[in-house]
Protein backbone atom coordinates (compact mmCIF):
# COMPACT_ATOMS: atom_id res chain seq x y z
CA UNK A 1 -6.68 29.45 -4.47
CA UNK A 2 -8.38 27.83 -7.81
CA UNK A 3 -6.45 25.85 -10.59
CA UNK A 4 -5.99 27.38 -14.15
CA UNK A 5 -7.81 25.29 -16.87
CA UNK A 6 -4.65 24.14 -17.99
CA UNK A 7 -3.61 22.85 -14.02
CA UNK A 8 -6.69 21.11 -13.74
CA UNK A 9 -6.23 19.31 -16.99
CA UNK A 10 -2.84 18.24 -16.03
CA UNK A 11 -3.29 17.41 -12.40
CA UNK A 12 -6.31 15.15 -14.09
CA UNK A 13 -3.95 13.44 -16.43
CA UNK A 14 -1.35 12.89 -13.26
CA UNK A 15 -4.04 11.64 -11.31
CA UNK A 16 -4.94 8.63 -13.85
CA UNK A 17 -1.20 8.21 -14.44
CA UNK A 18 -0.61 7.81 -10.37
CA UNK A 19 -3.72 5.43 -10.25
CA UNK A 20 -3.30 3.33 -12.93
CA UNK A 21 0.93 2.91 -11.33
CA UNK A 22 0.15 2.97 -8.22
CA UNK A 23 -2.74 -0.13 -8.44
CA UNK A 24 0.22 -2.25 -9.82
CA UNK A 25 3.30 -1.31 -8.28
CA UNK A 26 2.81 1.57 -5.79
CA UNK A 27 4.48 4.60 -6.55
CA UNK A 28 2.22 7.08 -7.35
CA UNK A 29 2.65 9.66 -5.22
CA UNK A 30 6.14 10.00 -7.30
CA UNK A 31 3.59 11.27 -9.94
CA UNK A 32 1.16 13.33 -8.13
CA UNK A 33 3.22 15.18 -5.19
CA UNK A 34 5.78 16.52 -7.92
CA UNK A 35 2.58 17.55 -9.90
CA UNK A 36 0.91 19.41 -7.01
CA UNK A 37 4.72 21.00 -6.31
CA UNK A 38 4.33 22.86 -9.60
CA UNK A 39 1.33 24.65 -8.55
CA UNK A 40 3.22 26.36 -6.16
CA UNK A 41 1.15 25.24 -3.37
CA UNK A 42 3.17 25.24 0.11
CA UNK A 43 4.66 21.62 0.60
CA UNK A 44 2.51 20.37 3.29
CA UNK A 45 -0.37 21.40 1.46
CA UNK A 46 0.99 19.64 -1.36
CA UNK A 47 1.32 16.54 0.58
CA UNK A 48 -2.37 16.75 1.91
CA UNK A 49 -4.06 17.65 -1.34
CA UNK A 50 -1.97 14.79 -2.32
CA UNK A 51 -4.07 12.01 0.32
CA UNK A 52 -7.31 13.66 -0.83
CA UNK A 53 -7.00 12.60 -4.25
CA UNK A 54 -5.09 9.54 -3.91
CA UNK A 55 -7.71 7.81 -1.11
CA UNK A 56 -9.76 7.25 -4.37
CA UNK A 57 -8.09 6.03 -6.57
CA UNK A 58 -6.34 3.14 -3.90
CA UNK A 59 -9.84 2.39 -2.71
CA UNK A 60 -11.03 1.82 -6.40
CA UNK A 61 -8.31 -0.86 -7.19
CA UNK A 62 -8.43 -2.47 -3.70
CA UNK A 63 -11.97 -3.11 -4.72
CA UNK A 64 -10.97 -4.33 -7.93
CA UNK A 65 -8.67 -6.62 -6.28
CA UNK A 66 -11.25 -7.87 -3.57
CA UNK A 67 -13.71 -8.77 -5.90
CA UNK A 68 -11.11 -10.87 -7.69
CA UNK A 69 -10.58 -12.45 -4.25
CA UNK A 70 -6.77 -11.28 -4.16
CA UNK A 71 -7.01 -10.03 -0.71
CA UNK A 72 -6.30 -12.40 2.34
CA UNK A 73 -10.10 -11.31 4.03
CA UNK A 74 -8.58 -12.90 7.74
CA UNK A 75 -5.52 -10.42 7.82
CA UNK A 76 -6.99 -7.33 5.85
CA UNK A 77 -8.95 -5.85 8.63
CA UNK A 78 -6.11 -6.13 10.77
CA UNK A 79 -4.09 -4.83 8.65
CA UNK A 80 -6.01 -1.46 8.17
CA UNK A 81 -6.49 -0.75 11.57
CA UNK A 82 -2.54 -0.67 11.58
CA UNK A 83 -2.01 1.11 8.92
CA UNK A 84 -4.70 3.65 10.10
CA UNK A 85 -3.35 4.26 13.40
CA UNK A 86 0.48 4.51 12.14
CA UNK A 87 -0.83 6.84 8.78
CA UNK A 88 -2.77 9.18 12.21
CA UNK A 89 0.46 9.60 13.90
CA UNK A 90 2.45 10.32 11.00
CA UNK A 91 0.60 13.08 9.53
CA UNK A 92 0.80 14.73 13.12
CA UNK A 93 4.35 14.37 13.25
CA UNK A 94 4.95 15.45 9.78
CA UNK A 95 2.39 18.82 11.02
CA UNK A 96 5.62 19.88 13.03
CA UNK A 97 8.66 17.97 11.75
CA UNK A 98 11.27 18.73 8.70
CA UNK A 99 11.68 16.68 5.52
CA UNK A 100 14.95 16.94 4.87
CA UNK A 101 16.05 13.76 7.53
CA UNK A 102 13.24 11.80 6.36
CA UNK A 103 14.36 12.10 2.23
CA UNK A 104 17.65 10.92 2.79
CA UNK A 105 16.95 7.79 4.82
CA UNK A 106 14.19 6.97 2.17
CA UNK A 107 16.47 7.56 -0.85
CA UNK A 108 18.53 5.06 0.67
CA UNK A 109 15.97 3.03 1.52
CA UNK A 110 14.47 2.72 -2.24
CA UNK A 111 18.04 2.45 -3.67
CA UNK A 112 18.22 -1.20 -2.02
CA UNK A 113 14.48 -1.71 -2.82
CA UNK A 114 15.46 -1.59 -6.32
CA UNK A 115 18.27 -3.09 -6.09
CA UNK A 116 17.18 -6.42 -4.18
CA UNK A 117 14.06 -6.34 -6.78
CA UNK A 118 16.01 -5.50 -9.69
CA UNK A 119 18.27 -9.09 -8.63
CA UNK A 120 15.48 -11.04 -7.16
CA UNK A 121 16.22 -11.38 -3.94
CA UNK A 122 12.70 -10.75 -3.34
CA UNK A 123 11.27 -13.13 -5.43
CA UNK A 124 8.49 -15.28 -4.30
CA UNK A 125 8.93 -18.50 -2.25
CA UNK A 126 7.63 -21.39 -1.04
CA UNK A 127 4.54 -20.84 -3.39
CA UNK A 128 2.11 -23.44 -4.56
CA UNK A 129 0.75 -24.79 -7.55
CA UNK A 130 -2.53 -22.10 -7.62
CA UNK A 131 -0.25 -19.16 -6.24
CA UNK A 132 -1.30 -19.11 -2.67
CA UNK A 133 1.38 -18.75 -0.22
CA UNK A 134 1.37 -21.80 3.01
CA UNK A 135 -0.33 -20.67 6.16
CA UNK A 136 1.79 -18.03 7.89
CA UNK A 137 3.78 -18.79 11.56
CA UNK A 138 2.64 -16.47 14.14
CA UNK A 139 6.31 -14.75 13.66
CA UNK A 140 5.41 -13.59 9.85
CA UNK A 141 2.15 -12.58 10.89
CA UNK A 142 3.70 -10.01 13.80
CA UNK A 143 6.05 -8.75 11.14
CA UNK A 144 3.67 -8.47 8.30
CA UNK A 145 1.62 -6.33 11.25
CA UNK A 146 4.59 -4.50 11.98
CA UNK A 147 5.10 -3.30 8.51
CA UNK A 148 1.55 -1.79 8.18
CA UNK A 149 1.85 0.31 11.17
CA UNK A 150 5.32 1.25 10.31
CA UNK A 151 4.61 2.07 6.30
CA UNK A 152 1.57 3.79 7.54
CA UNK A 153 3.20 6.01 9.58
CA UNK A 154 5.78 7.11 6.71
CA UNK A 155 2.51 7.23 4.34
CA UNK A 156 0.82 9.77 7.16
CA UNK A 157 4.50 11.79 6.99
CA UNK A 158 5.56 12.00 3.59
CA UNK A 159 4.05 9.49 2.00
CA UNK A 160 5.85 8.72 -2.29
CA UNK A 161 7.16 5.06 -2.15
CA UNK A 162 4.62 3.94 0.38
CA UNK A 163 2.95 0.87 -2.30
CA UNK A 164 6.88 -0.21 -3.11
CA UNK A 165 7.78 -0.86 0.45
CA UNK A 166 4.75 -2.51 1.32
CA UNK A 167 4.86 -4.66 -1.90
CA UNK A 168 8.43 -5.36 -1.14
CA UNK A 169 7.77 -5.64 2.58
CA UNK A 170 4.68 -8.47 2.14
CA UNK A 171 6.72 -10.60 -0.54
CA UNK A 172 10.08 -10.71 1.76
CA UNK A 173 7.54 -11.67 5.12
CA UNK A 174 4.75 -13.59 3.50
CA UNK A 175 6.53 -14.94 0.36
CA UNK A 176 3.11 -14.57 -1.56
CA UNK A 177 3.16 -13.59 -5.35
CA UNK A 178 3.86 -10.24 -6.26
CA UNK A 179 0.78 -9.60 -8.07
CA UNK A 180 -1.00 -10.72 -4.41
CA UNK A 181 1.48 -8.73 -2.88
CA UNK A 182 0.40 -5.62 -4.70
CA UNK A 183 -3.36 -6.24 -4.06
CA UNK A 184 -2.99 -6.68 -0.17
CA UNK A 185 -0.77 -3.93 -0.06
CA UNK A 186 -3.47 -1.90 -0.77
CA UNK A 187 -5.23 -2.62 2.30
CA UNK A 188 -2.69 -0.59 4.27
CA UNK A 189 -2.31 1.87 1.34
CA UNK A 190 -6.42 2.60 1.47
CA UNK A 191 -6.21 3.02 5.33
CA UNK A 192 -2.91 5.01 5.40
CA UNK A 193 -4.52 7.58 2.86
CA UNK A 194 -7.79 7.89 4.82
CA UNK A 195 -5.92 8.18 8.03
CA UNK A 196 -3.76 10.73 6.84
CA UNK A 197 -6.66 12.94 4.86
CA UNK A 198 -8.75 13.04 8.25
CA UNK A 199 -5.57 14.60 9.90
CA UNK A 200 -4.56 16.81 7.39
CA UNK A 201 -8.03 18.37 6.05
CA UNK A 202 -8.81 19.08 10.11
CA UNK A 203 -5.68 21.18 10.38
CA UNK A 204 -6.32 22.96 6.78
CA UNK A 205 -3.60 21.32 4.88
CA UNK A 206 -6.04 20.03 1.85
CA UNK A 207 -6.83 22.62 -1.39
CA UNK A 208 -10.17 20.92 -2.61
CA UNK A 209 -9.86 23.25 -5.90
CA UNK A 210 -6.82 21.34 -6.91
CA UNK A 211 -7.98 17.59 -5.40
CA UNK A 212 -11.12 17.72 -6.89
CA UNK A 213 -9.96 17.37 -10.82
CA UNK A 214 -7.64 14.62 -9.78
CA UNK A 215 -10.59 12.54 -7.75
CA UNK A 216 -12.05 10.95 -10.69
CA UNK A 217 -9.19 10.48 -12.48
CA UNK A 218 -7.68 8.23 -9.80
CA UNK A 219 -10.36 6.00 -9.45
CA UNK A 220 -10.00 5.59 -12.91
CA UNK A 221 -6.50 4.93 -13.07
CA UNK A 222 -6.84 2.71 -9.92
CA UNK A 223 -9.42 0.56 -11.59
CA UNK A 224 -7.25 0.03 -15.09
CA UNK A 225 -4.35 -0.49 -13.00
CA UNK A 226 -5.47 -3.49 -11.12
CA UNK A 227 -7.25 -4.76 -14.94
CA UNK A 228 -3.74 -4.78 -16.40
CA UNK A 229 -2.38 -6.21 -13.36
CA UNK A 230 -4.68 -8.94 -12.92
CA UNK A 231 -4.78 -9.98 -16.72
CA UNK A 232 -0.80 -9.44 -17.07
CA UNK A 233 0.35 -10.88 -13.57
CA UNK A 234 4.02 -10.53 -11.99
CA UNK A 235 5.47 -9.97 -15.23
CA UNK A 236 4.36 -6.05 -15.20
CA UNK A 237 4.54 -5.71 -11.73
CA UNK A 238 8.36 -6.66 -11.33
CA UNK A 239 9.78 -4.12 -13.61
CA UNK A 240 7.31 -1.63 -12.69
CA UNK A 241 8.34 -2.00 -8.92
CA UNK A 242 11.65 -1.21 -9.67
CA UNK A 243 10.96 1.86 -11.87
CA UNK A 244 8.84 3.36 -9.27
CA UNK A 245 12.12 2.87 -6.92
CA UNK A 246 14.22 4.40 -9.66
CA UNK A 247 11.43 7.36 -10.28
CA UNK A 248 11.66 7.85 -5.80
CA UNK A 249 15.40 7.85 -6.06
CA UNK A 250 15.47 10.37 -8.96
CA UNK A 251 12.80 12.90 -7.67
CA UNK A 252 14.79 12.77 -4.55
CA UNK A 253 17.86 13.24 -5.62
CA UNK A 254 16.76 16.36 -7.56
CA UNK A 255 14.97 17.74 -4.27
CA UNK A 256 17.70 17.50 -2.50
CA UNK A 257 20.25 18.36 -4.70
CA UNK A 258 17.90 21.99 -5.11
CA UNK A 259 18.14 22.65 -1.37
């Protein structure tokens, strides 16, 4: 199955989009997996096309973000190999389970996302002068490990949301700045997508023809994203965390409303 000229042109322009979102806020695979959907491709080859594309454009801004030195080097390589292993047995469960459980308890899920974001009950604490967070008790550490393997594994079975509820996840455990929130969450992000794609392309569930105009159009959008993030700080990344909630909750909504 090939794209048309004009489906390759427009998954290109939803592939920047997602990167350039998803580098500051997460989100956007609520950009590209509705824009694969309207190719008419089955849904779990939408949501593996989806990893093959979107594995660039997360490793492009967590590079961008490491070379900035936003990423905390002494948890990060935990960190993937958690987010690896949970994104692995995802993406075999999602091979043989339904959606439809799984969309509800996330649309509930990114309602109070938004909603604790929107108030700022997630707001960074206990931060010093130069942004850095204090040293982290051995209890924050287990639950900041926690959260990669258990956003992985959503990541490796569905996937849309995945940057919001680690960005959330990190500043509620950690209490580190957003904007360092949204670097380290691509850590997990990167190895959740490359877990995932291994899975899925294996079993057949990736359509290189339609991945393939997105590819360079995410690492694009991943490496403007985390520009504007860096230069701009926590005041884009606060509203736009609670959009992409809003935009999860919509799309949602709508899907299930349909069936």
């Amino acid at each position: 199955m090939e794209p048309t000229l004009m489906q390759g042109a427009l998954l290109a322009l939803a592939g920047f989009v997602a990167g350039t979102v998803d580098a500051i806020a997460g989100g956007g695979g609520l950009v590209t997996v509705p824009s694969l959907g309207l190719t008419g491709l089955d849904t779990r080859l939408v949501l593996g096309t989806n990893k093959a594309q979107s594995v660039f454009g997360t490793a492009a801004a967590l590079l961008r973000f490491a070379r900035a030195g936003r990423i905390d080097m002494g948890r990060a390589p935990l960190a993937f190999a958690l987010g690896f292993v949970g994104s692995v047995l995802g993406a075999f469960a999602m091979l043989s389970t339904p959606l439809r459980v799984l969309q509800i308890s996330v649309l509930v899920l990114l309602v109070l996302v938004a909603l604790l974001m929107g108030t700022g009950v997630l707001s960074p604490r206990s931060v010093t002068a130069d942004g850095e967070a204090p040293p982290l008790s051995v209890g924050r550490r287990r639950a900041a490990a926690l959260l990669a393997l258990i956003v992985g594994a959503y990541d490796g079975f569905f996937g849309p949301g995945t940057g919001v509820f680690l960005i959330a996840g990190l500043t509620a455990i950690t209490h580190v700045p957003l904007l360092r929130a949204s670097a380290e969450a691509k850590v997990v992000n990167a190895a959740s997508n490359l877990g995932a794609l291994l899975v899925l392309s294996l079993r057949g569930q990736v359509v290189w023809a339609f991945a393939v105009p997105m590819l360079a159009a995410q690492i694009a959008g991943g490496w403007v994203g985390a520009h504007v993030a860096l230069r701009v700080g926590d005041r884009i990344v606060r509203p736009l965390v609670v959009v992409a909630c809003l935009g999860a909750v919509a799309r949602l909504s709508w899907s299930l409303w349909r069936s």
